[in-house]
N, C-alpha and C. Protein backbone atom coordinates (compact mmCIF):
# COMPACT_ATOMS: atom_id res chain seq x y z
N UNK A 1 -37.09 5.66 -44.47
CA UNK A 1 -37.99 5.76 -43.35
C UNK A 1 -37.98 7.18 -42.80
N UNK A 2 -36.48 7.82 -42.56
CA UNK A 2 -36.85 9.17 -42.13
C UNK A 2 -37.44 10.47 -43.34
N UNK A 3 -37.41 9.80 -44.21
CA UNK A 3 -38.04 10.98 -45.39
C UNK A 3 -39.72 10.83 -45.03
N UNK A 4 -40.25 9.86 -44.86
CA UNK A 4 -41.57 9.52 -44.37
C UNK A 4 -41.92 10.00 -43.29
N UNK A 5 -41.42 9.85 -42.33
CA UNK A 5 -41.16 10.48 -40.96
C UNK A 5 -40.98 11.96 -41.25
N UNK A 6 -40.42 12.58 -41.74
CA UNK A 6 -40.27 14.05 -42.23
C UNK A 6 -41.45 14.63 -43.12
N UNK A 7 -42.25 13.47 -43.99
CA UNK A 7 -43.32 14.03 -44.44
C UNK A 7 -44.63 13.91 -43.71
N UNK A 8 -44.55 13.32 -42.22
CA UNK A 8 -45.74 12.64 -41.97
C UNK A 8 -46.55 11.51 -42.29
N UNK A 9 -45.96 10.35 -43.02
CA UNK A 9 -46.00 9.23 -43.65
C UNK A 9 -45.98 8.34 -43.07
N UNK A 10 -46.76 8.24 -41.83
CA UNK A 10 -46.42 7.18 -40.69
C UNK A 10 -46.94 5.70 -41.35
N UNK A 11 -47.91 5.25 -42.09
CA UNK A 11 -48.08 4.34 -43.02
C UNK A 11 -47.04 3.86 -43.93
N UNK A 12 -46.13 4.39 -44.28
CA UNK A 12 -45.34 3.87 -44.92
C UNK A 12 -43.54 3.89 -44.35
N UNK A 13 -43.38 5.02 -42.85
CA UNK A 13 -42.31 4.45 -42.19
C UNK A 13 -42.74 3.32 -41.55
N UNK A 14 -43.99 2.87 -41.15
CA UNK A 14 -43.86 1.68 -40.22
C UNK A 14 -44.05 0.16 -41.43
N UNK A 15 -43.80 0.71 -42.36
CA UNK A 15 -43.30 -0.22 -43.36
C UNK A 15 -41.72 -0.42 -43.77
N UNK A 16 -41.16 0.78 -43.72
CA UNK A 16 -39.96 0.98 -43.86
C UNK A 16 -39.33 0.62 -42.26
N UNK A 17 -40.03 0.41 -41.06
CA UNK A 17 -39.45 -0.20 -39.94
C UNK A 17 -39.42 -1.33 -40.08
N UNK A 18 -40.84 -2.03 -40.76
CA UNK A 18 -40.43 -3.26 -40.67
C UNK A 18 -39.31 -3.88 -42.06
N UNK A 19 -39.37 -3.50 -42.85
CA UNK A 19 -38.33 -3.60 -43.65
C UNK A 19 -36.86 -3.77 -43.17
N UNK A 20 -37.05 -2.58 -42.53
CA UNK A 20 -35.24 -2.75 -41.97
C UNK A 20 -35.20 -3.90 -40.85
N UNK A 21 -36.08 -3.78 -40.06
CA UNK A 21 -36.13 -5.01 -38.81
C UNK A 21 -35.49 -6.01 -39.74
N UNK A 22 -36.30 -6.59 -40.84
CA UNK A 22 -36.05 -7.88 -41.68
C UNK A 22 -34.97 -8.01 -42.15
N UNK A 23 -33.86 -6.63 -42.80
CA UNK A 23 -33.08 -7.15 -43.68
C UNK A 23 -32.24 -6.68 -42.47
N UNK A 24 -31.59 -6.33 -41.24
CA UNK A 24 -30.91 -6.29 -40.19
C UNK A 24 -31.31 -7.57 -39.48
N UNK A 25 -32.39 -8.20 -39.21
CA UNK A 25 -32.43 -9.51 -38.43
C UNK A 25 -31.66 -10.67 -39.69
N UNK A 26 -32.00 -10.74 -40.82
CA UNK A 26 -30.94 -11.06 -41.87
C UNK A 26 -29.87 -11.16 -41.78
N UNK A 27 -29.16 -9.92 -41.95
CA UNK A 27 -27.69 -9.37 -41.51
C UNK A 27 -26.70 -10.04 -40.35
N UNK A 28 -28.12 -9.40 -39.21
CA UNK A 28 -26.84 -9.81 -38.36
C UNK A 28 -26.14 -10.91 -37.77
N UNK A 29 -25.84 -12.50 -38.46
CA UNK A 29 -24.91 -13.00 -37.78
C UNK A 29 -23.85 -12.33 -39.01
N UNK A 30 -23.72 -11.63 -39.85
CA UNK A 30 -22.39 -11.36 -40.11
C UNK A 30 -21.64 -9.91 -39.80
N UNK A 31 -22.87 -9.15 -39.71
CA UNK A 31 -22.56 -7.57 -38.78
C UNK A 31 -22.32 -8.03 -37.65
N UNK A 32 -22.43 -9.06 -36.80
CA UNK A 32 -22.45 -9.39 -34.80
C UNK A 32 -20.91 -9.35 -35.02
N UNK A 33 -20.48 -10.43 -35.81
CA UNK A 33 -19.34 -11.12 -35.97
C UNK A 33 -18.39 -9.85 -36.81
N UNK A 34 -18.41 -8.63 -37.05
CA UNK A 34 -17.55 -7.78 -38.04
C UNK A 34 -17.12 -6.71 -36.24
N UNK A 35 -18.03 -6.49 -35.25
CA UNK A 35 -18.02 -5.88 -34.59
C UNK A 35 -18.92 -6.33 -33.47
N UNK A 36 -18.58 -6.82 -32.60
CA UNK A 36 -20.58 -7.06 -31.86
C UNK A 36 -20.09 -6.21 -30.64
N UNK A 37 -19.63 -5.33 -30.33
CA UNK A 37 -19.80 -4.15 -29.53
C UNK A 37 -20.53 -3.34 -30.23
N UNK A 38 -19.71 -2.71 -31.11
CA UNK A 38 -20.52 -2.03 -32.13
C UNK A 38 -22.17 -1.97 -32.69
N UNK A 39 -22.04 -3.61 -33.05
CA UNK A 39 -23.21 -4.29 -33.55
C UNK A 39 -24.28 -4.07 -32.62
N UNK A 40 -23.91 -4.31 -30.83
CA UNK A 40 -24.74 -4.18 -29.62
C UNK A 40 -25.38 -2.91 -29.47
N UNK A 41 -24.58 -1.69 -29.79
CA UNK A 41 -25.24 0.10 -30.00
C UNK A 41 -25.68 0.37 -31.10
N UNK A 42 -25.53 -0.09 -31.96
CA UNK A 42 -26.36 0.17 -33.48
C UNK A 42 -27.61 -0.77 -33.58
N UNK A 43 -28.09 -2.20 -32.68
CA UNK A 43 -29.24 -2.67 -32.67
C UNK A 43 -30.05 -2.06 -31.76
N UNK A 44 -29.70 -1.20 -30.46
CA UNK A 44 -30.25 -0.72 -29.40
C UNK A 44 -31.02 0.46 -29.94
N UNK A 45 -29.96 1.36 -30.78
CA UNK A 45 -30.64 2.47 -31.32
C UNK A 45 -31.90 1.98 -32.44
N UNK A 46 -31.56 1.05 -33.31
CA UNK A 46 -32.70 0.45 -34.30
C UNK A 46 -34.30 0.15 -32.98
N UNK A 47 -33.81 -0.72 -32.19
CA UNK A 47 -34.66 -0.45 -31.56
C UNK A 47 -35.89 0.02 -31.02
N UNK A 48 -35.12 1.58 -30.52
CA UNK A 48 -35.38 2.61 -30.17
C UNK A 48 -36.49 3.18 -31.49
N UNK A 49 -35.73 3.21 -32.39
CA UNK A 49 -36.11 4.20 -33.93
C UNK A 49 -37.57 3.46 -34.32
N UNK A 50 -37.11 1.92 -34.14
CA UNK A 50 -38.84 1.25 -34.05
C UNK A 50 -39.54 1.18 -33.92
N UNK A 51 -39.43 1.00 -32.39
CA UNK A 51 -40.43 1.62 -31.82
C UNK A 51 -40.79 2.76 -31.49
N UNK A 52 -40.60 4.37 -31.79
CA UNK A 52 -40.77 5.43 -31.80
C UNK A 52 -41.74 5.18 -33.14
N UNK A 53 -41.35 5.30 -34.55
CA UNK A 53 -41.76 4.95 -35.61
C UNK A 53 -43.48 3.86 -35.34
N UNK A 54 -43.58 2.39 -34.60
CA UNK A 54 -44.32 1.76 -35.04
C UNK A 54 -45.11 2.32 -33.54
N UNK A 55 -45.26 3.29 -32.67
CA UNK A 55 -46.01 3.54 -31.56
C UNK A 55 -47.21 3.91 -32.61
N UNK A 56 -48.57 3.56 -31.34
CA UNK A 56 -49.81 4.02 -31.58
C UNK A 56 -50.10 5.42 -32.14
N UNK A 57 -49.29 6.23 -31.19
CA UNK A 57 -49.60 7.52 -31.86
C UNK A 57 -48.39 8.20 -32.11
N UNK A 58 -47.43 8.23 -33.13
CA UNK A 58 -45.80 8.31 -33.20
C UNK A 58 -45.97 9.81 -33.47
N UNK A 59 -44.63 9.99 -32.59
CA UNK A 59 -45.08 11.43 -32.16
C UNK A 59 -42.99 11.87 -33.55
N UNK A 60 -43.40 12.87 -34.10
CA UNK A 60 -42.58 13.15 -35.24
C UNK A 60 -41.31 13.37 -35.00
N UNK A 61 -41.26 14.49 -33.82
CA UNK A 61 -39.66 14.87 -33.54
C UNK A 61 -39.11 13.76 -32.45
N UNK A 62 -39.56 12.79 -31.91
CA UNK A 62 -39.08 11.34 -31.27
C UNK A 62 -38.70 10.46 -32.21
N UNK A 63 -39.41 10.34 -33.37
CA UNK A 63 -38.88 9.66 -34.49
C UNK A 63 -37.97 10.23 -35.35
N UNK A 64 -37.49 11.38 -35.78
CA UNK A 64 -36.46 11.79 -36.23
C UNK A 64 -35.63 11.98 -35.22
N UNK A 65 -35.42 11.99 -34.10
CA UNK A 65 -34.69 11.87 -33.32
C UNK A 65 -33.89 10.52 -33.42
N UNK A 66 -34.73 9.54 -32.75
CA UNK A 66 -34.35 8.57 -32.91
C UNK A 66 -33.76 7.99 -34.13
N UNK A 67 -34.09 7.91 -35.16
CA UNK A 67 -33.65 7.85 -36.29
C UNK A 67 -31.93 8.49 -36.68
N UNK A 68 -32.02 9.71 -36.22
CA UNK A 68 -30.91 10.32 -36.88
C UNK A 68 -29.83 10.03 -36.07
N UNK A 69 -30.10 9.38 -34.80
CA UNK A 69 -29.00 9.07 -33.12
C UNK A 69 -28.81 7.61 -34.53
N UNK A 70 -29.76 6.54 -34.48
CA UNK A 70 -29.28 5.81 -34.71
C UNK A 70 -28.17 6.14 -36.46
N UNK A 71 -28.52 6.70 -36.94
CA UNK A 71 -28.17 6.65 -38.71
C UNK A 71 -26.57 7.29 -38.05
N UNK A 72 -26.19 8.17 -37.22
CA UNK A 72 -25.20 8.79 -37.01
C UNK A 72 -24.30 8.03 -36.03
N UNK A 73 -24.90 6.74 -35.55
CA UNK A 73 -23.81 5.96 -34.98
C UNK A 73 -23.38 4.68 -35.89
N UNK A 74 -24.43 4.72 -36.77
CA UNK A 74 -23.80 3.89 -38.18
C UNK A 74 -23.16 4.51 -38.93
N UNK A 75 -23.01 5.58 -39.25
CA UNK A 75 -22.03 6.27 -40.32
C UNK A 75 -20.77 6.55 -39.25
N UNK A 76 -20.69 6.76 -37.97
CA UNK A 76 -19.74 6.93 -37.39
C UNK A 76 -19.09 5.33 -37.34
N UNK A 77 -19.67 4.53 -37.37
CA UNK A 77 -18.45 3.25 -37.16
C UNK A 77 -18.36 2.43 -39.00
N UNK A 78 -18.84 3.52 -39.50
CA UNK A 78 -18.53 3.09 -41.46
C UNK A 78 -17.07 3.91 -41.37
N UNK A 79 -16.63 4.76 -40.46
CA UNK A 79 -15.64 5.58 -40.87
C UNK A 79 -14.28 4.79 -40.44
């Protein structure tokens, strides 16, 4: 999604949003249950990245923003 977002590909990150929505609404009763503090700041930021991504007129550096807050508080609690 953020390579799309980086090319201007808003047609195909707000495919790649809903993608992840699906396989994270999937996920999480076993991500809630591995961490659900954790789990609670890493869905807030998805969120966020979503809806930046699926807005009417998605504005580029709000969506890589958002994106990279959220991707960097998931690699921070993979560590």
């Amino acid at each position: 999604m953020l390579e799309d977002v980086n090319s201007n590909n808003f047609t195909l990150a707000k495919k790649g949003a809903d993608d992840l929505e699906h396989q994270w609404d999937t996920a999480e009763p076993k991500l809630r249950n591995l961490d659900g503090t954790t789990w609670t700041k890493i869905d807030g930021t998805i969120d966020v990245a979503l809806a930046a991504v699926r807005s009417s007129n998605p504005n580029a550096a709000k969506c890589k923003s958002a994106l990279n807050h959220s991707l960097n508080l998931i690699n921070g609690a993979n560590k």
